[in-house]
PDB file of N, CA and C in Angstrom:
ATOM      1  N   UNK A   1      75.972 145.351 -39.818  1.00  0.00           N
ATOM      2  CA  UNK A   1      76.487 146.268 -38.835  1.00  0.00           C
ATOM      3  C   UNK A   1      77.571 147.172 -39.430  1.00  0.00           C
ATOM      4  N   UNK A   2      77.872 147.338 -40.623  1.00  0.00           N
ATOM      5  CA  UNK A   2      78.583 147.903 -41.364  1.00  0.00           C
ATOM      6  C   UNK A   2      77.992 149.462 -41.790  1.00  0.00           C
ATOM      7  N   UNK A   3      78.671 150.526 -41.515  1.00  0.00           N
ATOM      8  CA  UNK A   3      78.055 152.166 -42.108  1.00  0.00           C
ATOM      9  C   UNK A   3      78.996 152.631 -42.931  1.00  0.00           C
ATOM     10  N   UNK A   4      78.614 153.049 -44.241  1.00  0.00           N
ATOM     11  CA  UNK A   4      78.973 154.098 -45.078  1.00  0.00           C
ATOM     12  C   UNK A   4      79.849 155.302 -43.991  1.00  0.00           C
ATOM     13  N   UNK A   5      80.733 155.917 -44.382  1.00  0.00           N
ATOM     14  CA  UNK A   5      81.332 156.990 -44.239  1.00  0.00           C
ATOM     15  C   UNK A   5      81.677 157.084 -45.269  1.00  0.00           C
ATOM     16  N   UNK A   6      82.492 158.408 -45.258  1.00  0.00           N
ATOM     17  CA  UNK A   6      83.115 159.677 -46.248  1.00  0.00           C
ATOM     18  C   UNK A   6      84.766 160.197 -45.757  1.00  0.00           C
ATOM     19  N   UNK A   7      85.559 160.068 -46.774  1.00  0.00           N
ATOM     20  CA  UNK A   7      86.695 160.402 -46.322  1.00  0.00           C
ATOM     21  C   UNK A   7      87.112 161.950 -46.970  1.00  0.00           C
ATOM     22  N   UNK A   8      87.257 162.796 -46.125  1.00  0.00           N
ATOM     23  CA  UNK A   8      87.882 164.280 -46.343  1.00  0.00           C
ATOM     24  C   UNK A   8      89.193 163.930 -46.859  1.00  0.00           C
ATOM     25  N   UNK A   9      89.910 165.012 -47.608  1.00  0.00           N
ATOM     26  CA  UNK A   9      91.164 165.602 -47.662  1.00  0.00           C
ATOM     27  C   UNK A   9      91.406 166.076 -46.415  1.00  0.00           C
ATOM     28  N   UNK A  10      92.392 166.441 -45.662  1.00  0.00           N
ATOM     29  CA  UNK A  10      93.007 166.999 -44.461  1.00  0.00           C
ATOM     30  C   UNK A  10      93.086 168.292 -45.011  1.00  0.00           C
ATOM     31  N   UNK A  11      93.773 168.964 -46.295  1.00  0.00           N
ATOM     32  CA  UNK A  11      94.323 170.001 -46.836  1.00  0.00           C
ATOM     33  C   UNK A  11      92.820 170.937 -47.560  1.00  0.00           C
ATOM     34  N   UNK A  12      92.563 170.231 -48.341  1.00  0.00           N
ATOM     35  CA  UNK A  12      91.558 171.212 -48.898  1.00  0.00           C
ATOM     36  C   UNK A  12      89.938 170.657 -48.501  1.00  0.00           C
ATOM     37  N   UNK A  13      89.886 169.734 -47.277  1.00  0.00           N
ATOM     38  CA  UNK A  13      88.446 169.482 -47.030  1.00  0.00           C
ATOM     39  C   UNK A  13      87.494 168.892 -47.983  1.00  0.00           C
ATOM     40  N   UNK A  14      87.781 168.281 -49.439  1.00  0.00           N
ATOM     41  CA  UNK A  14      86.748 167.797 -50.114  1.00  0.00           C
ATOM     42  C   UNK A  14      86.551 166.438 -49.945  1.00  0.00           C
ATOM     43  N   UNK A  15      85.144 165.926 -50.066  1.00  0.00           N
ATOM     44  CA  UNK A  15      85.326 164.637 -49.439  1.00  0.00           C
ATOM     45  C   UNK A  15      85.472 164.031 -51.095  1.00  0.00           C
ATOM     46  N   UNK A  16      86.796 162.708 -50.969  1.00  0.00           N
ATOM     47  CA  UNK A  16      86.663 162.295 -52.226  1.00  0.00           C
ATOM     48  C   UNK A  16      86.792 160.787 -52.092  1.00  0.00           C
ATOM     49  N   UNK A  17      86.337 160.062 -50.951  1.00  0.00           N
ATOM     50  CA  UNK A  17      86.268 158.325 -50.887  1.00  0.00           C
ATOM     51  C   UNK A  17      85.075 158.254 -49.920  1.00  0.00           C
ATOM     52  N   UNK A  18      84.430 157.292 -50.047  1.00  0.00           N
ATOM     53  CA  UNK A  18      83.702 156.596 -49.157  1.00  0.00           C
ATOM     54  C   UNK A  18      83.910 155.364 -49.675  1.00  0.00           C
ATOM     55  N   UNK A  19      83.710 154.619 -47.903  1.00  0.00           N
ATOM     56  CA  UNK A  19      84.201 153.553 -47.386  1.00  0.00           C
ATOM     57  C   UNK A  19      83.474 152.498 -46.446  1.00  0.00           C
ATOM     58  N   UNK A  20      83.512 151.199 -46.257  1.00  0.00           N
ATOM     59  CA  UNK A  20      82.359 151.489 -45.001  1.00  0.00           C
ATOM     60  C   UNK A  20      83.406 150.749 -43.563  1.00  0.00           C
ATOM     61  N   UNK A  21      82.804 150.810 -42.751  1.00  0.00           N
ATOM     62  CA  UNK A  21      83.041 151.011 -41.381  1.00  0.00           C
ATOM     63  C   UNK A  21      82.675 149.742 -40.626  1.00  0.00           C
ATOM     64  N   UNK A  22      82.993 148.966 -39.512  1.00  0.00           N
ATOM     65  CA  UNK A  22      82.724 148.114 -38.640  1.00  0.00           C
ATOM     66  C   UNK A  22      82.083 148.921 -37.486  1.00  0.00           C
ATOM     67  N   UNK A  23      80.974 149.475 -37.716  1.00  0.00           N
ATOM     68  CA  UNK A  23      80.413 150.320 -36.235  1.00  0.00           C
ATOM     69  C   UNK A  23      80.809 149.426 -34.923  1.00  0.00           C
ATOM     70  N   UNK A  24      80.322 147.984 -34.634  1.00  0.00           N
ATOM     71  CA  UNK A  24      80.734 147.090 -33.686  1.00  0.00           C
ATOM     72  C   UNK A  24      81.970 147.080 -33.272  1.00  0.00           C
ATOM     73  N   UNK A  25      82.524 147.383 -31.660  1.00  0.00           N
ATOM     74  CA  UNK A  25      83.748 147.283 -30.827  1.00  0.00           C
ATOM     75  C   UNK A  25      84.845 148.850 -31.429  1.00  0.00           C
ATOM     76  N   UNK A  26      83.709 149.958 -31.809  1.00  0.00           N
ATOM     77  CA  UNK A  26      84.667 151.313 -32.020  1.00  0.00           C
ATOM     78  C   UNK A  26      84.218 151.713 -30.566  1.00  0.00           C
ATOM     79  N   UNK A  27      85.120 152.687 -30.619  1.00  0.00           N
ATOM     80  CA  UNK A  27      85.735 153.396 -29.490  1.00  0.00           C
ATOM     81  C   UNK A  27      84.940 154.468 -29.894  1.00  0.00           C
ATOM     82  N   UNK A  28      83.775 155.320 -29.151  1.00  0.00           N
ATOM     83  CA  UNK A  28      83.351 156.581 -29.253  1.00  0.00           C
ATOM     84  C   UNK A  28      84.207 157.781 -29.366  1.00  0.00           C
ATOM     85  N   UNK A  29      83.667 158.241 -30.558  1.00  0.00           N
ATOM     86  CA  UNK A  29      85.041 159.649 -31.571  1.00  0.00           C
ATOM     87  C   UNK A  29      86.288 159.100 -31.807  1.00  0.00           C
ATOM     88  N   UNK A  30      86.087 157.287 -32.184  1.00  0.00           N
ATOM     89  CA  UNK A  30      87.670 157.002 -32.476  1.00  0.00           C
ATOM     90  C   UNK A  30      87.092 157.289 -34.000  1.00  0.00           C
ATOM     91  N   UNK A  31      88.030 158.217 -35.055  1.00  0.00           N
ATOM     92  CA  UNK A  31      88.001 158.569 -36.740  1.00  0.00           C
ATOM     93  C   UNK A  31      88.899 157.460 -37.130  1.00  0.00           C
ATOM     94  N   UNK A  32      88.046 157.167 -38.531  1.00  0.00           N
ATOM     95  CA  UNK A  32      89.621 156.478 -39.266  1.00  0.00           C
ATOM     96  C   UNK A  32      90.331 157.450 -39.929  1.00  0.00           C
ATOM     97  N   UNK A  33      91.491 157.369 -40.109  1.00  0.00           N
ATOM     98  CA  UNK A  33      92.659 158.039 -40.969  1.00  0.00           C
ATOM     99  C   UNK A  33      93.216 157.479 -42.035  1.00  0.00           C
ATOM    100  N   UNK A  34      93.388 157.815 -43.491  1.00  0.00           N
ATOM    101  CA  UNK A  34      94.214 156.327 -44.129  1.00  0.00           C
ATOM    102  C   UNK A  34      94.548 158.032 -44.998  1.00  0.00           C
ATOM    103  N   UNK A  35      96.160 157.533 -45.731  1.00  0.00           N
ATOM    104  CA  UNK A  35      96.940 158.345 -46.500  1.00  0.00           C
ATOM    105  C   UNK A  35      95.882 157.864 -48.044  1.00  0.00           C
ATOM    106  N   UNK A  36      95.504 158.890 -48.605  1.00  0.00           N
ATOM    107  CA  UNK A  36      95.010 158.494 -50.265  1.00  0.00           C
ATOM    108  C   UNK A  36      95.454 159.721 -50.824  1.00  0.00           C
ATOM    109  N   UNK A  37      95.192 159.009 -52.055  1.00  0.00           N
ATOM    110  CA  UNK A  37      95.616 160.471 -53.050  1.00  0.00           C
ATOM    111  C   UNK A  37      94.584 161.852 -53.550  1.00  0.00           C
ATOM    112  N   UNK A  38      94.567 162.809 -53.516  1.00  0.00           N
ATOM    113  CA  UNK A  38      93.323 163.630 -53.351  1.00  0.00           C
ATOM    114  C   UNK A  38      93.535 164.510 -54.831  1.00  0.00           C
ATOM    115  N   UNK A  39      92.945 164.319 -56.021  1.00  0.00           N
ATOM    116  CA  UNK A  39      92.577 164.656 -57.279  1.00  0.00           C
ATOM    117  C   UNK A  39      92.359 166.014 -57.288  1.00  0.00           C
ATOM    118  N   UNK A  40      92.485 166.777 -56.051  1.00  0.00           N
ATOM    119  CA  UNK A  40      92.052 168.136 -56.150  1.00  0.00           C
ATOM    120  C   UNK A  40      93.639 168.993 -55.608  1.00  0.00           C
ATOM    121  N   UNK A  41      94.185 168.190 -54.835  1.00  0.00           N
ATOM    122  CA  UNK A  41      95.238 168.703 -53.914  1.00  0.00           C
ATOM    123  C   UNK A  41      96.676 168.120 -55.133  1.00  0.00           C
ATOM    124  N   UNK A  42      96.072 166.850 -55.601  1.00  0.00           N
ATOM    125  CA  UNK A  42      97.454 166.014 -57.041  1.00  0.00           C
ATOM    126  C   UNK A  42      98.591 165.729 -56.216  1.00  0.00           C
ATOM    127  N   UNK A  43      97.988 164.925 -54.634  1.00  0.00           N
ATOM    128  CA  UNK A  43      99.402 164.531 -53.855  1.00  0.00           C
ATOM    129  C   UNK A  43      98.352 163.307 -52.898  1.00  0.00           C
ATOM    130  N   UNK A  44      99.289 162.804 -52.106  1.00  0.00           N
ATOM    131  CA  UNK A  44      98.848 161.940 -51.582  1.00  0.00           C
ATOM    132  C   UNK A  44      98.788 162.785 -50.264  1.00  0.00           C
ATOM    133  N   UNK A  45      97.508 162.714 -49.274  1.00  0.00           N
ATOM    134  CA  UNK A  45      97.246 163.345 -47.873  1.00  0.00           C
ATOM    135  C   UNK A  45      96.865 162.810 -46.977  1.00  0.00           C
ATOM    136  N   UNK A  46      96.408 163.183 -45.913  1.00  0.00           N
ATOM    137  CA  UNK A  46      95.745 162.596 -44.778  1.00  0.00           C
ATOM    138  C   UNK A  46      94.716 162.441 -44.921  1.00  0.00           C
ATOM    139  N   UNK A  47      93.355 161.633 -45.304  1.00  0.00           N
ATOM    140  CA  UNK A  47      91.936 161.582 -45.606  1.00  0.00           C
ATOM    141  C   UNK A  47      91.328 161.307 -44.096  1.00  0.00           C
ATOM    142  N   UNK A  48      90.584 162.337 -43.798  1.00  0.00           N
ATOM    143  CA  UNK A  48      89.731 161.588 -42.036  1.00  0.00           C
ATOM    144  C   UNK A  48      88.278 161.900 -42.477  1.00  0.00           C
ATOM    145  N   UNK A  49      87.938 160.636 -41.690  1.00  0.00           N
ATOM    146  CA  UNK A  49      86.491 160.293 -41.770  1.00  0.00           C
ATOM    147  C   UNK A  49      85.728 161.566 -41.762  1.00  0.00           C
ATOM    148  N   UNK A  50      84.309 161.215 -42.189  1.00  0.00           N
ATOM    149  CA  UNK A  50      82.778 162.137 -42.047  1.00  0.00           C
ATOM    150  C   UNK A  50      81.891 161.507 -42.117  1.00  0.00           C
ATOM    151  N   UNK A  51      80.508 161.815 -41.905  1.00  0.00           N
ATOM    152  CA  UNK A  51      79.539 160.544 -41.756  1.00  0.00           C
ATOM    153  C   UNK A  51      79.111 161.267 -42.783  1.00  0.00           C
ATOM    154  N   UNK A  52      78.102 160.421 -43.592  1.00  0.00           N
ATOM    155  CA  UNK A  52      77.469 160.801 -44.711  1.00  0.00           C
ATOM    156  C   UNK A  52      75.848 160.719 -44.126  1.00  0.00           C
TER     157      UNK A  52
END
């Protein structure tokens, strides 16, 4: 019951993590959010989900 997603940059939009997901007991259009570091931006940002 586990799905692949894709995590965006907030700043420059590239997706640079995927991750996977507990589909079971989400909240419809609840995104995950987690701070990572983005190799394109060379800072740490806001990464939000995308489905792949």
């Amino acid at each position: 019951m586990r799905e692949i997603v894709g995590l965006a940059c907030g700043e420059c939009k590239r997706c640079n993590y995927s991750t996977t997901i507990n589909k079971k007991g989400r909240k419809k259009g609840d995104k995950l959010e987690i701070r990572r570091y983005c190799k394109f931006c060379r800072k740490h940002t806001l990464h939000k989900e995308i489905g792949l």
